[in-house]
C-alpha atoms as a PDB file:
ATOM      1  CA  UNK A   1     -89.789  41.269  -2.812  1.00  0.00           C
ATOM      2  CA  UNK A   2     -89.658  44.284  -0.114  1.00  0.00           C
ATOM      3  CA  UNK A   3     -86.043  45.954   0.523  1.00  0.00           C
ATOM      4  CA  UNK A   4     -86.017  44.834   3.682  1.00  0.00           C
ATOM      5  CA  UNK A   5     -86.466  41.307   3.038  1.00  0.00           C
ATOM      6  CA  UNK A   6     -84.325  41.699   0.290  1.00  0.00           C
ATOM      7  CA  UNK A   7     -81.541  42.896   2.438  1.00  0.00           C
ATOM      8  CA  UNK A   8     -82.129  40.269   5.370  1.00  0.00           C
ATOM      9  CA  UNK A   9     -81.634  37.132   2.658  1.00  0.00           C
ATOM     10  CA  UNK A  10     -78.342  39.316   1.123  1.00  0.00           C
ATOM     11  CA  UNK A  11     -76.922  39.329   4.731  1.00  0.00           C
ATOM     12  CA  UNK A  12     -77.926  35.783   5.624  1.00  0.00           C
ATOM     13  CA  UNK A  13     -76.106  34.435   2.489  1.00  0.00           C
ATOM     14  CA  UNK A  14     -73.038  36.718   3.554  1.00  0.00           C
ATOM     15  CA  UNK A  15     -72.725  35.194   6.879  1.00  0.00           C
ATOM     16  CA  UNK A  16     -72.925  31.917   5.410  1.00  0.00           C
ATOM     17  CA  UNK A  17     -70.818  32.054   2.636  1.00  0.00           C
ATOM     18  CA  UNK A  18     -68.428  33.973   5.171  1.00  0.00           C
ATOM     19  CA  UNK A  19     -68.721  30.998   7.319  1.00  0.00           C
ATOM     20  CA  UNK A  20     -67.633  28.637   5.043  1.00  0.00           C
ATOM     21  CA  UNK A  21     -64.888  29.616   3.591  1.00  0.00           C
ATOM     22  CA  UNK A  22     -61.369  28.964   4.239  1.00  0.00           C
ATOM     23  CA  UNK A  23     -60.452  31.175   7.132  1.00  0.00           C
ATOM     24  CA  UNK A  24     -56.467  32.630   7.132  1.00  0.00           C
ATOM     25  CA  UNK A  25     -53.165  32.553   6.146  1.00  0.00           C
ATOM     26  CA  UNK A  26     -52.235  31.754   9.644  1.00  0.00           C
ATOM     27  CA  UNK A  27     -51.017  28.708  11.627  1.00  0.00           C
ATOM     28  CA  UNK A  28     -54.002  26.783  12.703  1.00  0.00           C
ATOM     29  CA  UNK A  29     -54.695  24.303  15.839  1.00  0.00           C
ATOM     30  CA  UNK A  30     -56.192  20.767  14.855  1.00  0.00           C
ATOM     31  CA  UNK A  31     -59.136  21.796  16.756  1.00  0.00           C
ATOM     32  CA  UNK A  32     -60.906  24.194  19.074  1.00  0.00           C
ATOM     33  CA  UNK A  33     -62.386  23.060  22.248  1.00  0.00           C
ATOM     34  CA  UNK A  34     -65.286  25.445  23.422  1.00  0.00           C
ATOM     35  CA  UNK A  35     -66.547  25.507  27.239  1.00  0.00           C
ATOM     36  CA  UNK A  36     -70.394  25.592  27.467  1.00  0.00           C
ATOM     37  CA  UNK A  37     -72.471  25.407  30.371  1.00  0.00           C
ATOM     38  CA  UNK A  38     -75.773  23.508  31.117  1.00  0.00           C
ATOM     39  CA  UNK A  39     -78.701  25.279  29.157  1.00  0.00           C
ATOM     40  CA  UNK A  40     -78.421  28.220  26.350  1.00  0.00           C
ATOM     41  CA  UNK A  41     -78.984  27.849  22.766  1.00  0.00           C
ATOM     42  CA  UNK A  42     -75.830  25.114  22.645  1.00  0.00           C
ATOM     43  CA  UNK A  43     -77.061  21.590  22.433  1.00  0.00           C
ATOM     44  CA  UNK A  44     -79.195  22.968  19.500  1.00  0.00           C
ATOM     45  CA  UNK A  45     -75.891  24.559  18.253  1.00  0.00           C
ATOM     46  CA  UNK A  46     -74.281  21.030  18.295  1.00  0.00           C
ATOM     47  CA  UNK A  47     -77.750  19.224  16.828  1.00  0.00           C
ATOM     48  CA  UNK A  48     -76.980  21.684  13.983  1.00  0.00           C
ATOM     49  CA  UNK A  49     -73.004  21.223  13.261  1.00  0.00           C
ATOM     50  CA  UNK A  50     -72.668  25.006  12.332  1.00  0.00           C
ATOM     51  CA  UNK A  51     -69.801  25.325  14.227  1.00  0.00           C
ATOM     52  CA  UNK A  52     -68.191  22.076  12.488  1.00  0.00           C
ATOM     53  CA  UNK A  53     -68.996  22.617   9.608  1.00  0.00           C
ATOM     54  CA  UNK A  54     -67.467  26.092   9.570  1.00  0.00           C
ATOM     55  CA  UNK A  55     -64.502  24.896  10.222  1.00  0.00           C
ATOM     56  CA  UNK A  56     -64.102  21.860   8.576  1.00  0.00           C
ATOM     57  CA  UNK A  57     -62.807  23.767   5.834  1.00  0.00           C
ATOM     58  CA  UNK A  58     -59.933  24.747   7.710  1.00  0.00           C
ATOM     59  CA  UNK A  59     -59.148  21.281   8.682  1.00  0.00           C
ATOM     60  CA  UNK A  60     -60.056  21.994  11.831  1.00  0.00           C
ATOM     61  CA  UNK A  61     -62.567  19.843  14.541  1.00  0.00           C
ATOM     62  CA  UNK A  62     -64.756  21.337  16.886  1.00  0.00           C
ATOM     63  CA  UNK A  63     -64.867  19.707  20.659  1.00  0.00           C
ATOM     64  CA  UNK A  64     -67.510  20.774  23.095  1.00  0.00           C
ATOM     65  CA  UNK A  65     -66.563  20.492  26.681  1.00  0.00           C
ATOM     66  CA  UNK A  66     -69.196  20.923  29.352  1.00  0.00           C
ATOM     67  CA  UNK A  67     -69.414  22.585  32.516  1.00  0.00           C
ATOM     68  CA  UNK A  68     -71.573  23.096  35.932  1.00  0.00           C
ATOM     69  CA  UNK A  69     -71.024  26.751  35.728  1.00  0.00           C
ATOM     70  CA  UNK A  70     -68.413  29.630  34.903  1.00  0.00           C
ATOM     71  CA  UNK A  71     -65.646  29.566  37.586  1.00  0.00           C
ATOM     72  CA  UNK A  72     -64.511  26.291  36.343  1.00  0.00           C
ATOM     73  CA  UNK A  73     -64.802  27.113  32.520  1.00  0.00           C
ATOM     74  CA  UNK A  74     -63.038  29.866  32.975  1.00  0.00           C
ATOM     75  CA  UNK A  75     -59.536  28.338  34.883  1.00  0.00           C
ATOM     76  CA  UNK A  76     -59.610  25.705  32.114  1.00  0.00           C
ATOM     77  CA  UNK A  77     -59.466  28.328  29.450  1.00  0.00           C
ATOM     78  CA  UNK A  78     -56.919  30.232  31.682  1.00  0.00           C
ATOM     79  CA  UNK A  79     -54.665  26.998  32.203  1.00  0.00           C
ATOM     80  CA  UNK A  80     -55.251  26.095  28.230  1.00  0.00           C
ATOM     81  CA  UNK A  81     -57.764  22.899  28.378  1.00  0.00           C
ATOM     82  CA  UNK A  82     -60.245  24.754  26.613  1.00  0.00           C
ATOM     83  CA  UNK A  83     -59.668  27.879  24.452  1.00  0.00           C
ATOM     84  CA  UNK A  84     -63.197  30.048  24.085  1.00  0.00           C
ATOM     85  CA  UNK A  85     -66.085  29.590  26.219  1.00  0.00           C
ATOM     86  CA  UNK A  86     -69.753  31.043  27.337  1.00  0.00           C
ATOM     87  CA  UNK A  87     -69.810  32.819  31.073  1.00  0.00           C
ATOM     88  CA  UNK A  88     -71.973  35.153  32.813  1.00  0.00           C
ATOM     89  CA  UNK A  89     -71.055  38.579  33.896  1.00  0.00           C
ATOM     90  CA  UNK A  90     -69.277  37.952  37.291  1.00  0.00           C
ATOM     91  CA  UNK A  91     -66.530  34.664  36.142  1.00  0.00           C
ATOM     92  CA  UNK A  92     -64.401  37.397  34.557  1.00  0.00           C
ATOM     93  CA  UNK A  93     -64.052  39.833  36.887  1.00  0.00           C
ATOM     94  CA  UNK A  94     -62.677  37.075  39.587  1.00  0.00           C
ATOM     95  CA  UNK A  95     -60.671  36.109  36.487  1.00  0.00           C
ATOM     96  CA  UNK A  96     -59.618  39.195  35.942  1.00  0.00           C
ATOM     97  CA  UNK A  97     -58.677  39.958  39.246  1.00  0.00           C
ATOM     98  CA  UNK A  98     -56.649  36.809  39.679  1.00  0.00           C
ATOM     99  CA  UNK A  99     -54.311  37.114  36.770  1.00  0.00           C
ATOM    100  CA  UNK A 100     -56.188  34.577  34.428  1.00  0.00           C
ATOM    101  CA  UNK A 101     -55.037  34.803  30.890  1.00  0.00           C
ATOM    102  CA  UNK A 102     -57.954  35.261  29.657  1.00  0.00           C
ATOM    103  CA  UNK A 103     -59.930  37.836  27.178  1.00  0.00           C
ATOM    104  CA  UNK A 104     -63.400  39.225  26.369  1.00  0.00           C
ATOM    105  CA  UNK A 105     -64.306  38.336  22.737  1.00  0.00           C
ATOM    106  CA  UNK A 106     -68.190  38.855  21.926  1.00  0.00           C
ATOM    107  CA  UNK A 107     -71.095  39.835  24.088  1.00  0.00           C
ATOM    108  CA  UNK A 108     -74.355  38.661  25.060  1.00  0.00           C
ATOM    109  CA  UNK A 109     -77.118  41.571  26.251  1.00  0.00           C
ATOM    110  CA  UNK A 110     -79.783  39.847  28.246  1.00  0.00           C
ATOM    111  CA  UNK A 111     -82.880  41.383  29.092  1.00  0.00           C
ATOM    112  CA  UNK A 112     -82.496  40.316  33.093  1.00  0.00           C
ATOM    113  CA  UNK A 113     -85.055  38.234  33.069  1.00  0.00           C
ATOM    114  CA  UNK A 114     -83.641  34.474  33.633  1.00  0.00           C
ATOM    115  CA  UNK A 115     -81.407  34.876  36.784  1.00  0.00           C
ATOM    116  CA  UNK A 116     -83.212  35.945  39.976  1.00  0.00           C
ATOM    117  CA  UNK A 117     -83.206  35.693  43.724  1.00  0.00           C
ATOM    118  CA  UNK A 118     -85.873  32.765  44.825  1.00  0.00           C
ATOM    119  CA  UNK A 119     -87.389  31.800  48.371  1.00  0.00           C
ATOM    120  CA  UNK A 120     -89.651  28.533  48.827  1.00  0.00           C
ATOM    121  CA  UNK A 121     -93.234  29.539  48.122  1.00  0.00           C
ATOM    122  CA  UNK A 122     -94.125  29.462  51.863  1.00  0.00           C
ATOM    123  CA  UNK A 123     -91.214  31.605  52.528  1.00  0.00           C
ATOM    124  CA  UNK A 124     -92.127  34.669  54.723  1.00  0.00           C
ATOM    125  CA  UNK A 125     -89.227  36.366  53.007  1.00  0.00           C
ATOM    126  CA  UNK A 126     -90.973  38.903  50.559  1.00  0.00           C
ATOM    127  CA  UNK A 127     -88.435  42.014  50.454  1.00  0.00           C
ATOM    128  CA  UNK A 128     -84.580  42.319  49.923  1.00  0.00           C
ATOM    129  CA  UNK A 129     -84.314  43.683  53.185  1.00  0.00           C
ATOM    130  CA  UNK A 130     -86.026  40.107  54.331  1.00  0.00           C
ATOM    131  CA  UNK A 131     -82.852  38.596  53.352  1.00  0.00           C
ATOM    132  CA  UNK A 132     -81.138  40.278  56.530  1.00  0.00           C
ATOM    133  CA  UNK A 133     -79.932  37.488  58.655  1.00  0.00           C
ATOM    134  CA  UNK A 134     -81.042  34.802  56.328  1.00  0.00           C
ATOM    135  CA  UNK A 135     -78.882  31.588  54.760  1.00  0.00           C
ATOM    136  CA  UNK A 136     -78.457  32.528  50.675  1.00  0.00           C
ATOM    137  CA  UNK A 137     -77.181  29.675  48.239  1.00  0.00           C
ATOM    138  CA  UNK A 138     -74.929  31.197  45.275  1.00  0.00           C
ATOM    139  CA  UNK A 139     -72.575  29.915  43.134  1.00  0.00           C
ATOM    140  CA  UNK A 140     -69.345  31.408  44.382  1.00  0.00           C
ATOM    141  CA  UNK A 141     -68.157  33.681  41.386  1.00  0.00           C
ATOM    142  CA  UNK A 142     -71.057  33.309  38.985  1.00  0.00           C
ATOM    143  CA  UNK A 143     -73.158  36.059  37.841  1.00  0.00           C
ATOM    144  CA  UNK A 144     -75.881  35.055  40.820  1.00  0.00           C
ATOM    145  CA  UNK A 145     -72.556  35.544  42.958  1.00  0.00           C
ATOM    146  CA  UNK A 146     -73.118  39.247  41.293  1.00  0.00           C
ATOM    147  CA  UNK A 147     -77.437  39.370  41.363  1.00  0.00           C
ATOM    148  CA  UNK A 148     -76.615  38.916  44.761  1.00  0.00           C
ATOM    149  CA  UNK A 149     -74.406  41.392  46.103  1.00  0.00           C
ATOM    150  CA  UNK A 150     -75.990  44.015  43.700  1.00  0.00           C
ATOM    151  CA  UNK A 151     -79.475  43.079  45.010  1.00  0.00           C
ATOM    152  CA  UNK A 152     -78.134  43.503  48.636  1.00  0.00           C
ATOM    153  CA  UNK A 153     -76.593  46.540  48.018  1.00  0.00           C
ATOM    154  CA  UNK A 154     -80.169  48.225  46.462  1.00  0.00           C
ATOM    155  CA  UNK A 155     -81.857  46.780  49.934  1.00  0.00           C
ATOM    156  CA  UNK A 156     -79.020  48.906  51.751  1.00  0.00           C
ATOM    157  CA  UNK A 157     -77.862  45.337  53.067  1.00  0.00           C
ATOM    158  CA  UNK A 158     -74.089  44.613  53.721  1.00  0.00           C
ATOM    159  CA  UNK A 159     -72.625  41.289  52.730  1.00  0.00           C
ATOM    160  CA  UNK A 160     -72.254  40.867  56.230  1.00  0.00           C
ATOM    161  CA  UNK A 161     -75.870  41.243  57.022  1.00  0.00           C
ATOM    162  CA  UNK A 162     -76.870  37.658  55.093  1.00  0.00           C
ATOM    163  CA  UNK A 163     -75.067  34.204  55.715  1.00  0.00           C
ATOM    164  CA  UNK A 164     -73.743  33.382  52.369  1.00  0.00           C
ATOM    165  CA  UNK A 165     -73.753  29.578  51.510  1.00  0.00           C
ATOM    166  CA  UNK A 166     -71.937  29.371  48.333  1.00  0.00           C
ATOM    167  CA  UNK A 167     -73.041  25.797  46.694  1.00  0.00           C
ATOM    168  CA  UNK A 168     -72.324  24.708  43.011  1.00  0.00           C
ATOM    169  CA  UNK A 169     -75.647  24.871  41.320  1.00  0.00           C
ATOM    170  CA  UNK A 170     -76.167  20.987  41.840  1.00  0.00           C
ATOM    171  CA  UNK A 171     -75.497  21.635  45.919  1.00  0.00           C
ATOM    172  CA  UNK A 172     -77.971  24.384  46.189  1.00  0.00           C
ATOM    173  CA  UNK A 173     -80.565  22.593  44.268  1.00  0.00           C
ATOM    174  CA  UNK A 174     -80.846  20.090  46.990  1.00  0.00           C
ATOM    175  CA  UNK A 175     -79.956  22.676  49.982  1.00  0.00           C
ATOM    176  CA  UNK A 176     -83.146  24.409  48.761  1.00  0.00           C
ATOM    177  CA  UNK A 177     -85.518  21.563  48.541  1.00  0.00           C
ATOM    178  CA  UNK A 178     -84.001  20.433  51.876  1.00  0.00           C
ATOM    179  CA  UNK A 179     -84.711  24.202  53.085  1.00  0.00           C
ATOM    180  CA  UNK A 180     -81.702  24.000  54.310  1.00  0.00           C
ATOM    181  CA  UNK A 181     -81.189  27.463  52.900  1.00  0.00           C
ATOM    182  CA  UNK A 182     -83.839  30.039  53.257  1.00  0.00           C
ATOM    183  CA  UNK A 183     -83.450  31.642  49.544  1.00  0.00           C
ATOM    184  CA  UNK A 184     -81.035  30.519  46.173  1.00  0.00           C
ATOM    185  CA  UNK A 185     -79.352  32.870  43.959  1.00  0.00           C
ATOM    186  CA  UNK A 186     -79.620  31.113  40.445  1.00  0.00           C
ATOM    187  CA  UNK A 187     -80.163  31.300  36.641  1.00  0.00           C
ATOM    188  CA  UNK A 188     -81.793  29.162  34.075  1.00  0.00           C
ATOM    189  CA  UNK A 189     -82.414  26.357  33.474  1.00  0.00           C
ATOM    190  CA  UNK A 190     -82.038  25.805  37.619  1.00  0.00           C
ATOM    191  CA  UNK A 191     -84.369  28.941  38.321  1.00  0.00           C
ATOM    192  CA  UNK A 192     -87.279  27.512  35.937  1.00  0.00           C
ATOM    193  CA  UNK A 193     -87.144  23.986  37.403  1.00  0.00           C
ATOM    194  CA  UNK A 194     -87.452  25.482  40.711  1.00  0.00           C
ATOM    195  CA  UNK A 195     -90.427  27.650  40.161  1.00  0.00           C
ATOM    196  CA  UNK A 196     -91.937  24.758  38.245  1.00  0.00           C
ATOM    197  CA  UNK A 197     -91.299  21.763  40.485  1.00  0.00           C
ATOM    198  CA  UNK A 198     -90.704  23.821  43.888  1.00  0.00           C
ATOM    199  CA  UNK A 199     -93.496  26.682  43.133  1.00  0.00           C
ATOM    200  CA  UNK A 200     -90.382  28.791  44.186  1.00  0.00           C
ATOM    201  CA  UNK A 201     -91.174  32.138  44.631  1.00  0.00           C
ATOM    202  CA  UNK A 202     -88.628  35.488  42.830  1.00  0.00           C
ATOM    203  CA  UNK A 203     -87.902  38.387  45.267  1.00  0.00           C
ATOM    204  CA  UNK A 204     -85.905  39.964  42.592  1.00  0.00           C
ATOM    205  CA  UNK A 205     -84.594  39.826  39.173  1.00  0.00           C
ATOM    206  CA  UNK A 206     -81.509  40.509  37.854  1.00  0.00           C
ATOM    207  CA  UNK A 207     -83.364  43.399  35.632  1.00  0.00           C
ATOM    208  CA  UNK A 208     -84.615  45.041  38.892  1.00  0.00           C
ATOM    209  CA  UNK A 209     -80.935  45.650  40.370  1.00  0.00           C
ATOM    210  CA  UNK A 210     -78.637  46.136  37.317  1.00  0.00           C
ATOM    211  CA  UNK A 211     -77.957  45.965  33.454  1.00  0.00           C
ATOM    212  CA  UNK A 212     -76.488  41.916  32.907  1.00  0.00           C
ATOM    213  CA  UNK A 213     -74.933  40.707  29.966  1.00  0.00           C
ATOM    214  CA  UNK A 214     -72.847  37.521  28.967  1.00  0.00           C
ATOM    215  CA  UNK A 215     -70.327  37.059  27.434  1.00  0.00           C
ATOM    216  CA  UNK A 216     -68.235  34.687  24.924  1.00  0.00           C
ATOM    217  CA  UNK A 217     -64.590  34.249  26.826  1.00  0.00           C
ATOM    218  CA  UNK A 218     -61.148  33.419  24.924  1.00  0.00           C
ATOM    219  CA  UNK A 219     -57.861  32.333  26.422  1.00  0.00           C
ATOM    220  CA  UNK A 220     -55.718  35.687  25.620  1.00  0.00           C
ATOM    221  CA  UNK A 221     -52.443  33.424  24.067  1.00  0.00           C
ATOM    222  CA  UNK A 222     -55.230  31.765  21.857  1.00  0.00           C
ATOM    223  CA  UNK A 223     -56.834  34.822  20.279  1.00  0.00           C
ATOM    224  CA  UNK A 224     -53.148  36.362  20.156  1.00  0.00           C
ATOM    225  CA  UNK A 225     -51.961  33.433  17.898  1.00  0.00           C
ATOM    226  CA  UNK A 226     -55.508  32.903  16.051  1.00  0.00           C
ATOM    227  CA  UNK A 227     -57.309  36.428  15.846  1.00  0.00           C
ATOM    228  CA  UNK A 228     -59.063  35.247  12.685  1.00  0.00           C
ATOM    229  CA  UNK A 229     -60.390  32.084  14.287  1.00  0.00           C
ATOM    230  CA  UNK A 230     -61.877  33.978  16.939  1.00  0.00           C
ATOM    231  CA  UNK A 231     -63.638  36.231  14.643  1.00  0.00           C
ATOM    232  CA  UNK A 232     -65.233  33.295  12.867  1.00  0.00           C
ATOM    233  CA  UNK A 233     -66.221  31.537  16.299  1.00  0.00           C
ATOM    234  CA  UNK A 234     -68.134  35.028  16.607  1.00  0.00           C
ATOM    235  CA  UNK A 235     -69.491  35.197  13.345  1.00  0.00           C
ATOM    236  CA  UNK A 236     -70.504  31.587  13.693  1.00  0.00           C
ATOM    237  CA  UNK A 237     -72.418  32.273  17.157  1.00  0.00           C
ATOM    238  CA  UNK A 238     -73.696  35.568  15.749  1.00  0.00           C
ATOM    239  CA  UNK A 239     -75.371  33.913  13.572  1.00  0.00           C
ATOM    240  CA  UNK A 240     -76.790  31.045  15.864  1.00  0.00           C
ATOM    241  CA  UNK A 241     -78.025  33.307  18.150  1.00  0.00           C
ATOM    242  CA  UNK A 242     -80.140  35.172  14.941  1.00  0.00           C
ATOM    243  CA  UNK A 243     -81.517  31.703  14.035  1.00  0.00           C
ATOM    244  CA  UNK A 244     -81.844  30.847  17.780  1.00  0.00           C
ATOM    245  CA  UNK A 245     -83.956  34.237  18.445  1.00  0.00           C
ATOM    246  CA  UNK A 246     -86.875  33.033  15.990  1.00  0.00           C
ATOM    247  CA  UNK A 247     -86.733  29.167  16.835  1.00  0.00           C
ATOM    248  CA  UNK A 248     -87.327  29.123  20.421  1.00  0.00           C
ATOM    249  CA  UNK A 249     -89.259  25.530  20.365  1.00  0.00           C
ATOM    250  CA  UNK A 250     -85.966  23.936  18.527  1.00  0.00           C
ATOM    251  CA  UNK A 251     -83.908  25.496  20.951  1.00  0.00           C
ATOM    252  CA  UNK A 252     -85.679  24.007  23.796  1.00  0.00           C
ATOM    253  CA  UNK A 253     -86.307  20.636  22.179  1.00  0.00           C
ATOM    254  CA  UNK A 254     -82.543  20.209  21.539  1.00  0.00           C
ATOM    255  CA  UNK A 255     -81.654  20.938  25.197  1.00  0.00           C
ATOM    256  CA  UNK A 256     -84.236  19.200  26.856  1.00  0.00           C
ATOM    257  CA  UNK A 257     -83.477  16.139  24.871  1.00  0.00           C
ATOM    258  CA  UNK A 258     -79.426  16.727  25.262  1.00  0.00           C
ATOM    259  CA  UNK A 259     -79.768  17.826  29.262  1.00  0.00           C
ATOM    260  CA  UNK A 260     -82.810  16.086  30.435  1.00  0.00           C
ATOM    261  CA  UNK A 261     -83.773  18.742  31.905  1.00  0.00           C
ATOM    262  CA  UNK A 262     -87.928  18.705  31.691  1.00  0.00           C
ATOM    263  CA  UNK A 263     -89.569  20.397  28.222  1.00  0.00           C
ATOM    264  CA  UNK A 264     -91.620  22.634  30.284  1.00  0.00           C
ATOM    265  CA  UNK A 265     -88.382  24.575  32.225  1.00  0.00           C
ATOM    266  CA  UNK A 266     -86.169  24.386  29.140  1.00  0.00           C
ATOM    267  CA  UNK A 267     -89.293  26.360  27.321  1.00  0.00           C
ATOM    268  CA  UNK A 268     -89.922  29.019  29.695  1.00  0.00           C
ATOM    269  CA  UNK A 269     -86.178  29.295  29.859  1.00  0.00           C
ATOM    270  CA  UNK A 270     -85.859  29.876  26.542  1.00  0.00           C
ATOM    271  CA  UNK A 271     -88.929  32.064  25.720  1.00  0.00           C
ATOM    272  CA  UNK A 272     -87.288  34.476  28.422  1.00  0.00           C
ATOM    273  CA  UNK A 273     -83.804  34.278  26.930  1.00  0.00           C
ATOM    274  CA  UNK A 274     -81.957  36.612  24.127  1.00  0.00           C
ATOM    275  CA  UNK A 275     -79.204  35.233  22.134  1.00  0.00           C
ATOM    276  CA  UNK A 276     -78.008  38.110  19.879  1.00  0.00           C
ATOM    277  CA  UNK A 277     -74.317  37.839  19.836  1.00  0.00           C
ATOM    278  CA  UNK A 278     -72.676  41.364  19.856  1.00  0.00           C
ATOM    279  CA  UNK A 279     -69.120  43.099  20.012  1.00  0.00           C
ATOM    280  CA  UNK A 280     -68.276  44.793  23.276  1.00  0.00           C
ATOM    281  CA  UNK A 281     -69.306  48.210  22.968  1.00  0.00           C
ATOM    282  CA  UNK A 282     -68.530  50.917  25.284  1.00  0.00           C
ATOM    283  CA  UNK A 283     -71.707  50.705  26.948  1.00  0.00           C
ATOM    284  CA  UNK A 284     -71.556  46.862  27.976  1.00  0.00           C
ATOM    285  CA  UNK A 285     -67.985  47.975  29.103  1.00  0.00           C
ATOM    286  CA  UNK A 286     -69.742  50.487  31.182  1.00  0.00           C
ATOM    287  CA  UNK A 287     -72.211  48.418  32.479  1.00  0.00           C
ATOM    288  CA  UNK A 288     -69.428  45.183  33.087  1.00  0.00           C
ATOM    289  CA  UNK A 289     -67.060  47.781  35.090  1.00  0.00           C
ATOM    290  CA  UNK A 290     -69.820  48.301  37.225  1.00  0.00           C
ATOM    291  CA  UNK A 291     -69.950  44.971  38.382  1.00  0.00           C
ATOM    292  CA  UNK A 292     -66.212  45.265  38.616  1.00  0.00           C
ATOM    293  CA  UNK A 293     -66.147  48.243  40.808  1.00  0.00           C
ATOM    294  CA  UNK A 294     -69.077  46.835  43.147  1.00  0.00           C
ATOM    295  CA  UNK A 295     -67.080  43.741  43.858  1.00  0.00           C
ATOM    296  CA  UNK A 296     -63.810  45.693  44.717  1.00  0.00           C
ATOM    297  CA  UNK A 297     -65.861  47.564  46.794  1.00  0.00           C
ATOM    298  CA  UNK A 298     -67.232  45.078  48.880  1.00  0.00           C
ATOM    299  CA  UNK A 299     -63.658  43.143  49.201  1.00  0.00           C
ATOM    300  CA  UNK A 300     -64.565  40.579  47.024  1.00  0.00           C
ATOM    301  CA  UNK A 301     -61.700  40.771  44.482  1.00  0.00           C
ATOM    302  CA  UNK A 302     -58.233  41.966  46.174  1.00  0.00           C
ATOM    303  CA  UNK A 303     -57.391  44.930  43.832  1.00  0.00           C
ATOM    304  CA  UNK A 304     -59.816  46.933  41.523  1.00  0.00           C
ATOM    305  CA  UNK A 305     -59.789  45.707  37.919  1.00  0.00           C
ATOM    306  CA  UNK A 306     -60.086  47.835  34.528  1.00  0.00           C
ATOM    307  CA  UNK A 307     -62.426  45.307  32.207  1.00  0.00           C
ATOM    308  CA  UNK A 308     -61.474  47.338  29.263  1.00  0.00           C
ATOM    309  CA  UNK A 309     -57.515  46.579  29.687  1.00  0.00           C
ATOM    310  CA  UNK A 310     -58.637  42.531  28.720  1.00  0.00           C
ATOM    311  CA  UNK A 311     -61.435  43.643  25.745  1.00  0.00           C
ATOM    312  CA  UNK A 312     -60.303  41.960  22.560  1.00  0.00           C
ATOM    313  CA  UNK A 313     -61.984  43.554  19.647  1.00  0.00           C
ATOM    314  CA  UNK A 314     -64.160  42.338  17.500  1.00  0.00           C
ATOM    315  CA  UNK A 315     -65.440  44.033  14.175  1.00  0.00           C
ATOM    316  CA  UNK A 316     -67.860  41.710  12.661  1.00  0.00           C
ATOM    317  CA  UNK A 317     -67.930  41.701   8.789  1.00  0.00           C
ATOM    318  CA  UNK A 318     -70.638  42.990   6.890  1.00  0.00           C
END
């Protein structure tokens, strides 16, 4: 057997056995509710009780709760309904901004390649600087909110210069068959059904206007009462998204049978998707200020944020 492979099956029985056992000598919740959102690696996470069975020797149960998108996850983690959850980039910065108690706990680097900026395929919009004067759908504080207003900025576009029509992702589905808006701000699954069943057409993705990343979100009493738990909901995911990397077609067969949402999306979703799970280095904190700094500068938040100030961290085992 090579080193290397040697190494790889060392660590994978590491995680495992670090997985299983008995977390802490600490006061422990009957169970942990975790916010998801439609599409990711998830459903397959469920199909393969990782999480549960991680826990269950802590005598603790796992409930999933599901949402459209990250605004609304994130409040219910911030009023206490749910206690760690899966957002993109933008959710925390309005969080943030708004006094939510509420805490970065892992990372997600995407490669910018499954959120972009769509216009119907007959569309005569074929530039940023088309968008000037032009109806955009956008989920109000979601990381298109954030594709947007960076993509407008690169164009040398104001916010002002577009009319922004910000629709839950459900909404702006049907405002952009309609063509009732002339271009959508959206990420997977949504963006691969449309250019699938709609032939939409991308002006720009998020990899052409900035660095993205997501991120794993816990409520800040919760991971101030339960550090350890939050370390092994890491480790757990960590180690989902290393299994989730090589096993695309599982991936995609577990959400299109959990979501409905047709094989043929979920795949090219998922082929275009990176689920590494990583601590917050200073780099992502760089890149996450950014977007923090861009939406205080536009007026979109009412007082500049520091995103290190709510940066739990994490220092995964080895």
């Amino acid at each position: 057997m090579k080193r290397r492979d040697f190494l790889k099956l060392s660590l994978g029985a590491a995680a495992i056995a670090a997985l299983a056992a008995p977390a802490f000598a600490e006061d422990r919740p009957k169970e942990i509710r975790i916010g998801t959102q439609k599409g990711g690696f998830f459903p397959a996470v469920k199909a393969r009780h990782t999480l549960e069975d991680a826990f269950r020797a802590d005598g603790i149960d796992i409930v999933w709760v599901d949402f459209q998108f990250g605004p609304p996850l994130l409040e219910a983690i911030n009023v206490g309904s749910v206690d760690f959850g899966y957002v993109g980039d933008a959710p925390p910065i309005f969080a943030q901004a708004a006094g939510a108690k509420v805490r970065y706990a892992a990372a997600v680097k995407q490669n910018g390649s499954s959120q972009a900026i769509i216009v119907p395929k007959d569309s005569p919009i074929r530039t940023l600087a088309d968008l000037k004067g032009k109806r955009v759908a956008f989920g109000r504080g979601s990381s298109a909110h954030n594709l947007l207003v960076a993509a407008l900025e690169k164009a040398g576009l104001s916010w002002s210069d577009i009319i922004p029509a910000p629709l839950a992702p459900a909404d702006a589905t049907a405002a952009f068959v309609k063509g009732s808006v002339d271009a959508w701000s959206i990420w997977d699954p949504y963006l691969a059904l449309a250019e699938l069943k709609e032939n939409a057409r991308a002006i720009v993705f998020d990899k052409d206007v900035h660095k993205p990343n997501s991120f794993y979100i816990v409520g800040s009493d919760f991971v101030q009462k339960y550090p350890g738990l939050v370390a092994k909901l890491n480790a757990a995911f960590a180690a989902e998204g290393v299994w989730a990397n090589s096993h695309h077609e599982e991936v995609a067969k577990a959400q299109a049978e959990a979501t409905g949402v047709d094989l043929a999306a979920v795949r090219r979703f998922v082929d275009r998707s990176i689920y590494s799970v990583v601590p917050l280095d200073d780099d992502i904190i760089k890149s996450q200020q950014a977007v923090a700094d861009r939406f205080a500068r536009v007026g979109l938040i009412p007082k500049p944020v520091n995103v290190a100030d709510i940066v739990w961290k994490w220092t995964p085992s080895t």
